[in-house]
PDB file of N, CA and C in Angstrom:
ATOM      1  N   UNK A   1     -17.111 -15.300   8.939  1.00  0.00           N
ATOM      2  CA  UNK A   1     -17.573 -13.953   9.181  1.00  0.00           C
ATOM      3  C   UNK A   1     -18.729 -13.677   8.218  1.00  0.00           C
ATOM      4  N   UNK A   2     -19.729 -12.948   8.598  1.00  0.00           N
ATOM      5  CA  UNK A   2     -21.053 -12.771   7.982  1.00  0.00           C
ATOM      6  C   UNK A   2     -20.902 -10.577   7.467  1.00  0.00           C
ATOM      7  N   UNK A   3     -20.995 -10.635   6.690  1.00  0.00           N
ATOM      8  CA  UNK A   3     -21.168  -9.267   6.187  1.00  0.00           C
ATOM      9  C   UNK A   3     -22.815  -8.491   5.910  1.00  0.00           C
ATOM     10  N   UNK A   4     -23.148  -7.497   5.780  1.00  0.00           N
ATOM     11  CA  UNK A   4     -24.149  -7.361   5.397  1.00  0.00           C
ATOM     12  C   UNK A   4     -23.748  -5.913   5.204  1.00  0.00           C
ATOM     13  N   UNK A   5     -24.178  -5.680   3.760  1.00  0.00           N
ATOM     14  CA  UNK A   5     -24.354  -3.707   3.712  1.00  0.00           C
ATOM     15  C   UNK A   5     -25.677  -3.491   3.115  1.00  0.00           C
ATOM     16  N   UNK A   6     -25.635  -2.328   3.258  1.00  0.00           N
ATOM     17  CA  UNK A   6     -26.700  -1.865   2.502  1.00  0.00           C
ATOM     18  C   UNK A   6     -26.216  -0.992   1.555  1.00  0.00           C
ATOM     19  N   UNK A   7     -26.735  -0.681   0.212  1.00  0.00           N
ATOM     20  CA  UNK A   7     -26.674   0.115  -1.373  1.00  0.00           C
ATOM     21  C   UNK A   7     -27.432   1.038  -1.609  1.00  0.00           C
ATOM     22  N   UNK A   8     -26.954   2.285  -1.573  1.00  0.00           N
ATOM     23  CA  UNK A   8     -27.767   3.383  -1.137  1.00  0.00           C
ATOM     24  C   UNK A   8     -27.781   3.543  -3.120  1.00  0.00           C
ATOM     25  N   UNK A   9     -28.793   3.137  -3.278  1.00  0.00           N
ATOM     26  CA  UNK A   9     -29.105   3.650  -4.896  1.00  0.00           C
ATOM     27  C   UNK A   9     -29.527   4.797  -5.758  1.00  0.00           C
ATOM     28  N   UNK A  10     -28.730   5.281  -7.057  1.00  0.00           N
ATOM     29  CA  UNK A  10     -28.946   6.474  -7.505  1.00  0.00           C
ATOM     30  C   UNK A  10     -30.041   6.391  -8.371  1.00  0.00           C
ATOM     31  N   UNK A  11     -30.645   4.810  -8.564  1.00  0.00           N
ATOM     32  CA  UNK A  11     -31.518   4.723  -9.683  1.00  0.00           C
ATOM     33  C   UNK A  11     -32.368   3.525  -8.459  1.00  0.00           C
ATOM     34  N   UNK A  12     -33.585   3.108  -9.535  1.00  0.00           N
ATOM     35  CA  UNK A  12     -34.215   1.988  -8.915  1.00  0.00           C
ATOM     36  C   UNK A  12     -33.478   0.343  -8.954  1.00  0.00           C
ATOM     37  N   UNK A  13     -34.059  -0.126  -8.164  1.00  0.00           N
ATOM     38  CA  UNK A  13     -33.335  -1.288  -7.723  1.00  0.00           C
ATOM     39  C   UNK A  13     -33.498  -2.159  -8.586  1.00  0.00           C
ATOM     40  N   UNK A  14     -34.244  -2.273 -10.055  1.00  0.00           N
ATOM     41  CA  UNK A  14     -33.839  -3.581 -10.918  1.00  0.00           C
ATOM     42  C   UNK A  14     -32.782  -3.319 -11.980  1.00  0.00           C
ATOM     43  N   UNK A  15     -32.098  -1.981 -11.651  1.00  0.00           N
ATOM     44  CA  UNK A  15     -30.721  -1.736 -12.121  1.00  0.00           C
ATOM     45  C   UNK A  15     -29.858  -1.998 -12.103  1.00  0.00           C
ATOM     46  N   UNK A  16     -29.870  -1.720 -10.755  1.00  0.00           N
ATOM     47  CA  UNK A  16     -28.989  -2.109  -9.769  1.00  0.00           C
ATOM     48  C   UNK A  16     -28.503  -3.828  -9.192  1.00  0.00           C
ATOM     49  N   UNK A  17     -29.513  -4.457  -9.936  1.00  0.00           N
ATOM     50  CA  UNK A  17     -29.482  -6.099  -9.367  1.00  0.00           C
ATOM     51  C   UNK A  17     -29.302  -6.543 -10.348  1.00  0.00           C
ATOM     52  N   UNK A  18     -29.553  -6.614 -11.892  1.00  0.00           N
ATOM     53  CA  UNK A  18     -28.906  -6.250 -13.069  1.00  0.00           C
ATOM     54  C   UNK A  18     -27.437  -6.142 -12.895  1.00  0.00           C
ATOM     55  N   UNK A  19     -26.497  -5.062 -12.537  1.00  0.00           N
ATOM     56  CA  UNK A  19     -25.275  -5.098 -12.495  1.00  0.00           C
ATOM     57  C   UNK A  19     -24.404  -6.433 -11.322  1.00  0.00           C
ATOM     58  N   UNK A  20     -25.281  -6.140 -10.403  1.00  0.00           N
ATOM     59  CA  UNK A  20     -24.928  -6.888  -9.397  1.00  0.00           C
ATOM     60  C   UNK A  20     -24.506  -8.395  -9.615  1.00  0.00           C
ATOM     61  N   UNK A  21     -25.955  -8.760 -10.280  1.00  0.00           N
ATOM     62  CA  UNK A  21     -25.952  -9.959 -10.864  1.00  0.00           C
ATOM     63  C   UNK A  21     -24.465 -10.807 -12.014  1.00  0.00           C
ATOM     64  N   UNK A  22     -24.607  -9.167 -12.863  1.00  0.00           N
ATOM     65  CA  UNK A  22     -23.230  -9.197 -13.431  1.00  0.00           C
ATOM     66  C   UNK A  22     -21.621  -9.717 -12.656  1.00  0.00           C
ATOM     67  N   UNK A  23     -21.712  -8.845 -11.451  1.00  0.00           N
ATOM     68  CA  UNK A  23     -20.576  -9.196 -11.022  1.00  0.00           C
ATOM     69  C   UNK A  23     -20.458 -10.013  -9.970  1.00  0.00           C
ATOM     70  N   UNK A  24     -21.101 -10.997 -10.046  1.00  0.00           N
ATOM     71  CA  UNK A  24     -21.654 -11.885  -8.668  1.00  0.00           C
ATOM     72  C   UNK A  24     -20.651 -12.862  -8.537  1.00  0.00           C
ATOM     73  N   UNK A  25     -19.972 -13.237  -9.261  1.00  0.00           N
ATOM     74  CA  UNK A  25     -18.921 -14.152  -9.114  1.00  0.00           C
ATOM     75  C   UNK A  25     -17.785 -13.616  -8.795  1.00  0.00           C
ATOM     76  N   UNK A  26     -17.458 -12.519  -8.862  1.00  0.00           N
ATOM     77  CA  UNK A  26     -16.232 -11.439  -7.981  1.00  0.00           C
ATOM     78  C   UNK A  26     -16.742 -11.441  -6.928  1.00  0.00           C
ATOM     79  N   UNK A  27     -17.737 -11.042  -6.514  1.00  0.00           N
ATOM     80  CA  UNK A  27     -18.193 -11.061  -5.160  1.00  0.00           C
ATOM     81  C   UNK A  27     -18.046 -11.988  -4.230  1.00  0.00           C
ATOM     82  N   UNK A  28     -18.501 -13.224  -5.062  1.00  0.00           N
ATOM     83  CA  UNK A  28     -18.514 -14.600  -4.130  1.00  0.00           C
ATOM     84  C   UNK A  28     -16.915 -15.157  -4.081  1.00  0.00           C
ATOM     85  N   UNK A  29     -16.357 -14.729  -5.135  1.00  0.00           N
ATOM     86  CA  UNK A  29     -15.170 -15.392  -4.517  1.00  0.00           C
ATOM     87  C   UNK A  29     -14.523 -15.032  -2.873  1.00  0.00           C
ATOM     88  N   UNK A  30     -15.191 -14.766  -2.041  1.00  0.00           N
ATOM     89  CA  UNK A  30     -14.505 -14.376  -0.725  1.00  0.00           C
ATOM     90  C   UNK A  30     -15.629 -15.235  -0.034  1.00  0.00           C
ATOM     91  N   UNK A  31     -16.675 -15.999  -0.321  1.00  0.00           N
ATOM     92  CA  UNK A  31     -18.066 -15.796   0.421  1.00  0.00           C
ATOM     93  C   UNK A  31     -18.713 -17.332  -0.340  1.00  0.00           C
ATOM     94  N   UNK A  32     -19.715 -17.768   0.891  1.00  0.00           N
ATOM     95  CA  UNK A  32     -20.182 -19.110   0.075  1.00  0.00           C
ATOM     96  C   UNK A  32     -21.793 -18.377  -0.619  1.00  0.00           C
ATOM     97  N   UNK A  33     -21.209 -18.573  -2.077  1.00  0.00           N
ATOM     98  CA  UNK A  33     -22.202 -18.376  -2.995  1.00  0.00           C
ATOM     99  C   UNK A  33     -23.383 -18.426  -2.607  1.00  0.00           C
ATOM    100  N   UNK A  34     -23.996 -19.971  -1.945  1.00  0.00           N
ATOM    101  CA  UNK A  34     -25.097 -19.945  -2.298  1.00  0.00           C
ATOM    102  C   UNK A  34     -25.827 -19.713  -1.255  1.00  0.00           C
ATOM    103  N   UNK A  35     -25.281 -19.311  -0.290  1.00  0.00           N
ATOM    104  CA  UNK A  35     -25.834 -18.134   1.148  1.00  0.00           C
ATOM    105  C   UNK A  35     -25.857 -16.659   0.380  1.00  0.00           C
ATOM    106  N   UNK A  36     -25.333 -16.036  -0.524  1.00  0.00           N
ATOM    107  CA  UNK A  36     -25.383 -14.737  -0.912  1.00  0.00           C
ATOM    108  C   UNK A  36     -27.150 -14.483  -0.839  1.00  0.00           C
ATOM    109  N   UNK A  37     -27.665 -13.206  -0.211  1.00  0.00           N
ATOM    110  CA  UNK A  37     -28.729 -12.750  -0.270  1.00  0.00           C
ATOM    111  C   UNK A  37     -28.838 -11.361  -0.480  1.00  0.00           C
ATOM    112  N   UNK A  38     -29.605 -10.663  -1.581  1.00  0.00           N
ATOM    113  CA  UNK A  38     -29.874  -9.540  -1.829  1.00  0.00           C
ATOM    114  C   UNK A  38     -31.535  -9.179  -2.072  1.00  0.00           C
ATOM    115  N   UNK A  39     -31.707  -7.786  -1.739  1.00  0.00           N
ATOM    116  CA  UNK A  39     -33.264  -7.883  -1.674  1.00  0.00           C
ATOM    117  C   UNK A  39     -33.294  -6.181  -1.836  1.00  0.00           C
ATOM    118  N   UNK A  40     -34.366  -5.634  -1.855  1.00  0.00           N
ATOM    119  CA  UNK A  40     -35.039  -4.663  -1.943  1.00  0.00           C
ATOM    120  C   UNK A  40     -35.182  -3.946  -0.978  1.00  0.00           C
ATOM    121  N   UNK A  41     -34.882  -2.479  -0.531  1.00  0.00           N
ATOM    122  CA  UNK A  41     -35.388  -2.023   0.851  1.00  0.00           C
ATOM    123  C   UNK A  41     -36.189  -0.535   0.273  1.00  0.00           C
ATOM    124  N   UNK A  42     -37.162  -0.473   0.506  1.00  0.00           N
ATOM    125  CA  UNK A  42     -37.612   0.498   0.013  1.00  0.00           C
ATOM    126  C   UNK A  42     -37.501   1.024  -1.502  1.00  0.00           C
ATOM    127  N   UNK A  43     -37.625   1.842  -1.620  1.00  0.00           N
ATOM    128  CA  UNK A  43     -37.757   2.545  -3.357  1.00  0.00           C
ATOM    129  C   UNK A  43     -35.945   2.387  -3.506  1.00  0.00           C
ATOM    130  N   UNK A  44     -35.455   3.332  -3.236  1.00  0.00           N
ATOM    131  CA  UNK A  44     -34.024   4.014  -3.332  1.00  0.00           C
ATOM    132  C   UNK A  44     -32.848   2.228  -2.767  1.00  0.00           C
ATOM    133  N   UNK A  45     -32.675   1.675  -2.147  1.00  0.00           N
ATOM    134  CA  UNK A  45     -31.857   1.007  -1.002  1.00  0.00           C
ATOM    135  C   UNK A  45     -31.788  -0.819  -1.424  1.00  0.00           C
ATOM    136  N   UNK A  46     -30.848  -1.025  -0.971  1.00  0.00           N
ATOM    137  CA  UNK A  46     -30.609  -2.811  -1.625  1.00  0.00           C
ATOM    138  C   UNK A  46     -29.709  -3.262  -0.311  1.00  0.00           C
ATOM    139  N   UNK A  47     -30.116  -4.709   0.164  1.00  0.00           N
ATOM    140  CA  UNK A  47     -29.317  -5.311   1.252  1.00  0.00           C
ATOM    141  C   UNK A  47     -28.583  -6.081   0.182  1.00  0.00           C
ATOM    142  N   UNK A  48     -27.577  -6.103   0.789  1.00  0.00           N
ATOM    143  CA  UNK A  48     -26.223  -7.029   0.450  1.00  0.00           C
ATOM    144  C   UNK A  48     -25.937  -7.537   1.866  1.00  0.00           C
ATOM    145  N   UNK A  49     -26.407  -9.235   1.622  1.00  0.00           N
ATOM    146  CA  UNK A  49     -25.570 -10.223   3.122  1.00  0.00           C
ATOM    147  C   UNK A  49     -25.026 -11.365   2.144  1.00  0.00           C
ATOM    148  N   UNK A  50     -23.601 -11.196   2.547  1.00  0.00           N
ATOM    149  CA  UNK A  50     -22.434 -12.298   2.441  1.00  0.00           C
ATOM    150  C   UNK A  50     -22.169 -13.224   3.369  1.00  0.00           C
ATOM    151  N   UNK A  51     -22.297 -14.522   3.413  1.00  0.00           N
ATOM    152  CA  UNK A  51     -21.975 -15.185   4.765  1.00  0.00           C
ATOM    153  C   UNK A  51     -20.850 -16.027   3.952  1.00  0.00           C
ATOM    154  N   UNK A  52     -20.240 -16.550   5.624  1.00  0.00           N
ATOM    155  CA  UNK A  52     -19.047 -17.202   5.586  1.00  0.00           C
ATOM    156  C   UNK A  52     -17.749 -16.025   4.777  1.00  0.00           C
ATOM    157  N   UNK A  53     -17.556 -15.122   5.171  1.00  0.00           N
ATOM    158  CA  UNK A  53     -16.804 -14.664   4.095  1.00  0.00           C
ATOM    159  C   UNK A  53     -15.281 -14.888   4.245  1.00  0.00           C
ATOM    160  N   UNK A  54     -14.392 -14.850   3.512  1.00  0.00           N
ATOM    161  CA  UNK A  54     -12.706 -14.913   4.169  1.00  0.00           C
ATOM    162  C   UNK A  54     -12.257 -14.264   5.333  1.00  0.00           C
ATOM    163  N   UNK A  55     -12.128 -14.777   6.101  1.00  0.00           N
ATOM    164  CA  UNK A  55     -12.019 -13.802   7.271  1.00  0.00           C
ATOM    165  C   UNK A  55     -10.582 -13.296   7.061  1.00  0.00           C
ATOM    166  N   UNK A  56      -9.581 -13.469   6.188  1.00  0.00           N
ATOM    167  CA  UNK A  56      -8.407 -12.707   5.824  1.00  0.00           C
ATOM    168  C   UNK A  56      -8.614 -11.435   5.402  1.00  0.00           C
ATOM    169  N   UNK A  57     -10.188 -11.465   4.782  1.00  0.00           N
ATOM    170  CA  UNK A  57     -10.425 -10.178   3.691  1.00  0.00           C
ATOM    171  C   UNK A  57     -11.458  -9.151   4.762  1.00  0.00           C
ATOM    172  N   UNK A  58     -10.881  -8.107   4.841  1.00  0.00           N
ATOM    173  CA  UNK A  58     -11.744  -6.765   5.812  1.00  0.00           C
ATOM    174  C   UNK A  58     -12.580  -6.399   5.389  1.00  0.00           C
ATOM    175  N   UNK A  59     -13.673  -6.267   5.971  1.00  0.00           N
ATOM    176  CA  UNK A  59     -15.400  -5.646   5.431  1.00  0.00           C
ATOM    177  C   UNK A  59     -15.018  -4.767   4.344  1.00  0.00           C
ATOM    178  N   UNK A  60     -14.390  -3.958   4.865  1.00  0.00           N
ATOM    179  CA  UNK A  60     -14.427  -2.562   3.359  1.00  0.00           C
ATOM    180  C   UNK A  60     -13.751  -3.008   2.153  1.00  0.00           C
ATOM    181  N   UNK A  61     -13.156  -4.179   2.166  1.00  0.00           N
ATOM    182  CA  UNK A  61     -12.426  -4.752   1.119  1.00  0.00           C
ATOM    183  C   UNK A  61     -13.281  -6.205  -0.063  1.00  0.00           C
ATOM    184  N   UNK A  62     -14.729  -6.601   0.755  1.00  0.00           N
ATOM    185  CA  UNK A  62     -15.331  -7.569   0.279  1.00  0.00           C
ATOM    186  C   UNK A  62     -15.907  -7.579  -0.764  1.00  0.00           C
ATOM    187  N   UNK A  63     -16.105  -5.628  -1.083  1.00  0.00           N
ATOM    188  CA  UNK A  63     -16.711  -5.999  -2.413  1.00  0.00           C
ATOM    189  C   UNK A  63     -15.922  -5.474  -3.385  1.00  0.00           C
ATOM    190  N   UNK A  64     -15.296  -6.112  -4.449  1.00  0.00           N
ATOM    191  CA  UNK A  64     -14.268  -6.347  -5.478  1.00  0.00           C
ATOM    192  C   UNK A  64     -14.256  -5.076  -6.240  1.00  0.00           C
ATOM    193  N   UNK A  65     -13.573  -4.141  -6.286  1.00  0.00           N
ATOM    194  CA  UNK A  65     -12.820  -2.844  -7.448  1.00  0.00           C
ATOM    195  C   UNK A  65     -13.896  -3.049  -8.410  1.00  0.00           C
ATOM    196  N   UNK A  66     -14.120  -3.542  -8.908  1.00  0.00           N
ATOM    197  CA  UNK A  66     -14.867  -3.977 -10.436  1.00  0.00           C
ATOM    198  C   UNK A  66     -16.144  -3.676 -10.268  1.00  0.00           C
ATOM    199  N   UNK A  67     -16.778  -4.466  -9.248  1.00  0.00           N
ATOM    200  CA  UNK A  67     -18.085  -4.182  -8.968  1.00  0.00           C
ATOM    201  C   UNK A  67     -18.000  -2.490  -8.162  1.00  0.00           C
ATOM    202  N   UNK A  68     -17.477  -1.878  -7.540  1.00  0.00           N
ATOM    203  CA  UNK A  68     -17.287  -0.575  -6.994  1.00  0.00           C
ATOM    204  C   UNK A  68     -17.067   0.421  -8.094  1.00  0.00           C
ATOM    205  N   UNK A  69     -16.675  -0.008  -9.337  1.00  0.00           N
ATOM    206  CA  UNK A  69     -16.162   1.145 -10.569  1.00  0.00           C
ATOM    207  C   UNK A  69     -17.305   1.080 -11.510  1.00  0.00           C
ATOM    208  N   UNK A  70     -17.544  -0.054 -11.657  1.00  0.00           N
ATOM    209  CA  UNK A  70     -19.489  -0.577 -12.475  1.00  0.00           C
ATOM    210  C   UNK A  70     -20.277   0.467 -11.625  1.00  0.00           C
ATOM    211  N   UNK A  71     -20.564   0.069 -10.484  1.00  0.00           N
ATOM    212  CA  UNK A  71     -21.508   0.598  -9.935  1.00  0.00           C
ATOM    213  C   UNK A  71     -21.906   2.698  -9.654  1.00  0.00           C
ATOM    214  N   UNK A  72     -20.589   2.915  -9.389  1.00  0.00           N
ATOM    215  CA  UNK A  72     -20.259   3.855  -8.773  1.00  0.00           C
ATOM    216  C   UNK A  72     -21.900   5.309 -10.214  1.00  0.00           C
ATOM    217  N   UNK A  73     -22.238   5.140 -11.294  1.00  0.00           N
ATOM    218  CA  UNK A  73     -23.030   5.783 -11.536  1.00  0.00           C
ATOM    219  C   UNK A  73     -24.581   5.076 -11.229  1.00  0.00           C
ATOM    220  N   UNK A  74     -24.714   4.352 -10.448  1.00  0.00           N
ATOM    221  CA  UNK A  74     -25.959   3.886 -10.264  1.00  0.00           C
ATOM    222  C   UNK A  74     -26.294   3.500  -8.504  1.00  0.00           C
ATOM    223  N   UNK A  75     -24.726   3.554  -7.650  1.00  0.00           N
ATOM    224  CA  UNK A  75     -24.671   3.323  -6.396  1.00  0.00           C
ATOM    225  C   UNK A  75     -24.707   4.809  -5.502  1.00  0.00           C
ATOM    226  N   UNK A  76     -24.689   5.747  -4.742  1.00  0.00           N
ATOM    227  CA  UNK A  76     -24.646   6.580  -4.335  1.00  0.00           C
ATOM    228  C   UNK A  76     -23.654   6.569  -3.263  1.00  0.00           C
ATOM    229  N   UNK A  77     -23.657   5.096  -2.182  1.00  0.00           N
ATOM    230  CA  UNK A  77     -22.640   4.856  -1.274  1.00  0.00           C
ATOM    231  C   UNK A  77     -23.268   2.911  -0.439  1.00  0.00           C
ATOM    232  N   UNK A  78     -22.447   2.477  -0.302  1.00  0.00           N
ATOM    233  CA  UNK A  78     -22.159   1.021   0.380  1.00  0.00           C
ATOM    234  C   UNK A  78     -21.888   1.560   1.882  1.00  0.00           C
ATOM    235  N   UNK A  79     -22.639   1.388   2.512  1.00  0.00           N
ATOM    236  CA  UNK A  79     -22.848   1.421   4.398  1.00  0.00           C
ATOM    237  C   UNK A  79     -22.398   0.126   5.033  1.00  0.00           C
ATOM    238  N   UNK A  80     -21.680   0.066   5.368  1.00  0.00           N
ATOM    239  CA  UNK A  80     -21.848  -1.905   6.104  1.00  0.00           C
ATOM    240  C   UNK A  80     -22.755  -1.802   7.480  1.00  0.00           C
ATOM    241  N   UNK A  81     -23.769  -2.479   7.330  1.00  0.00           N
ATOM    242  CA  UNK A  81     -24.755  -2.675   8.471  1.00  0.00           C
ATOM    243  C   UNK A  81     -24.186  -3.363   9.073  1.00  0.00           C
ATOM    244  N   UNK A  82     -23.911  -4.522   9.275  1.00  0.00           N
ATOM    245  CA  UNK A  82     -23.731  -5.627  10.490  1.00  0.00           C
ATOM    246  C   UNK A  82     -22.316  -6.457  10.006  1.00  0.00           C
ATOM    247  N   UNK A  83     -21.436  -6.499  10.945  1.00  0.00           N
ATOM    248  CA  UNK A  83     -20.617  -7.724  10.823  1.00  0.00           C
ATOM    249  C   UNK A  83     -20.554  -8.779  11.852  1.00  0.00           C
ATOM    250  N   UNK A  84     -20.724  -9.899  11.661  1.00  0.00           N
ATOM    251  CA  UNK A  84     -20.907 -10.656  12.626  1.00  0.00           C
ATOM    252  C   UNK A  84     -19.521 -11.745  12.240  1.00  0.00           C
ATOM    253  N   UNK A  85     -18.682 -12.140  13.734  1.00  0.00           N
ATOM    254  CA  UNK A  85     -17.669 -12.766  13.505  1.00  0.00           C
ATOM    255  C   UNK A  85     -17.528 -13.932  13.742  1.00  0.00           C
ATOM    256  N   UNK A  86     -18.903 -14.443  14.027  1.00  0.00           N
ATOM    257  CA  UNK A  86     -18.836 -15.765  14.227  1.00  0.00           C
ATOM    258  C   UNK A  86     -18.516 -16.123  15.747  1.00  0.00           C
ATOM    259  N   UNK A  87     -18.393 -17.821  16.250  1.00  0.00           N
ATOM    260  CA  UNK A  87     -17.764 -17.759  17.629  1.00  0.00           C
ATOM    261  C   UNK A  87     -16.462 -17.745  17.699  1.00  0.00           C
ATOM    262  N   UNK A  88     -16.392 -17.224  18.890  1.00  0.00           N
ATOM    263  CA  UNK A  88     -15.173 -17.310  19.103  1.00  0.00           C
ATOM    264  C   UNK A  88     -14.696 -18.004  20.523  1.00  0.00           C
ATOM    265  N   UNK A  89     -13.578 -18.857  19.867  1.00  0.00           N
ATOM    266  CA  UNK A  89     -12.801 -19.562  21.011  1.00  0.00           C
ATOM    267  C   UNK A  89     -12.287 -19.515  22.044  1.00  0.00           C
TER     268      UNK A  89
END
């Protein structure tokens, strides 16, 4: 399963990728690391795409307590743009 949100930011985005960066290994534990992609969307906004992720673990659950309690004075709100589930059989 492929995730993607977007990070509606309370500050600018090399803050924000800064923390991120911090907690990147909570993150990936559900997800193959070295597909993780994050980027810039405008002034305010940050994509978050996870691929391959656990498909045991539910979109609203992918990104780890830790990184959600860090963030929460520099994040404004996590949107999930796209989930894609892969094929199916």
């Amino acid at each position: 399963m492929d995730i993607k949100f977007i990070a509606r930011l309370k500050t600018d985005y090399n803050n924000w990728k800064e923390l991120f960066d911090s907690t990147s290994t909570e993150i990936n534990m559900f997800c193959d690391d070295q597909k993780t992609v994050v980027g810039q969307i405008g002034k305010n906004a940050a994509l978050i795409a996870l691929y391959d992720v656990d498909s045991n673990i539910s979109a609203e659950n992918v990104l780890p307590n830790s990184y959600i309690e860090k963030s929460s004075d520099i994040v404004d709100k996590h949107e999930i743009y796209s989930v894609s589930l892969g094929r199916v059989a």
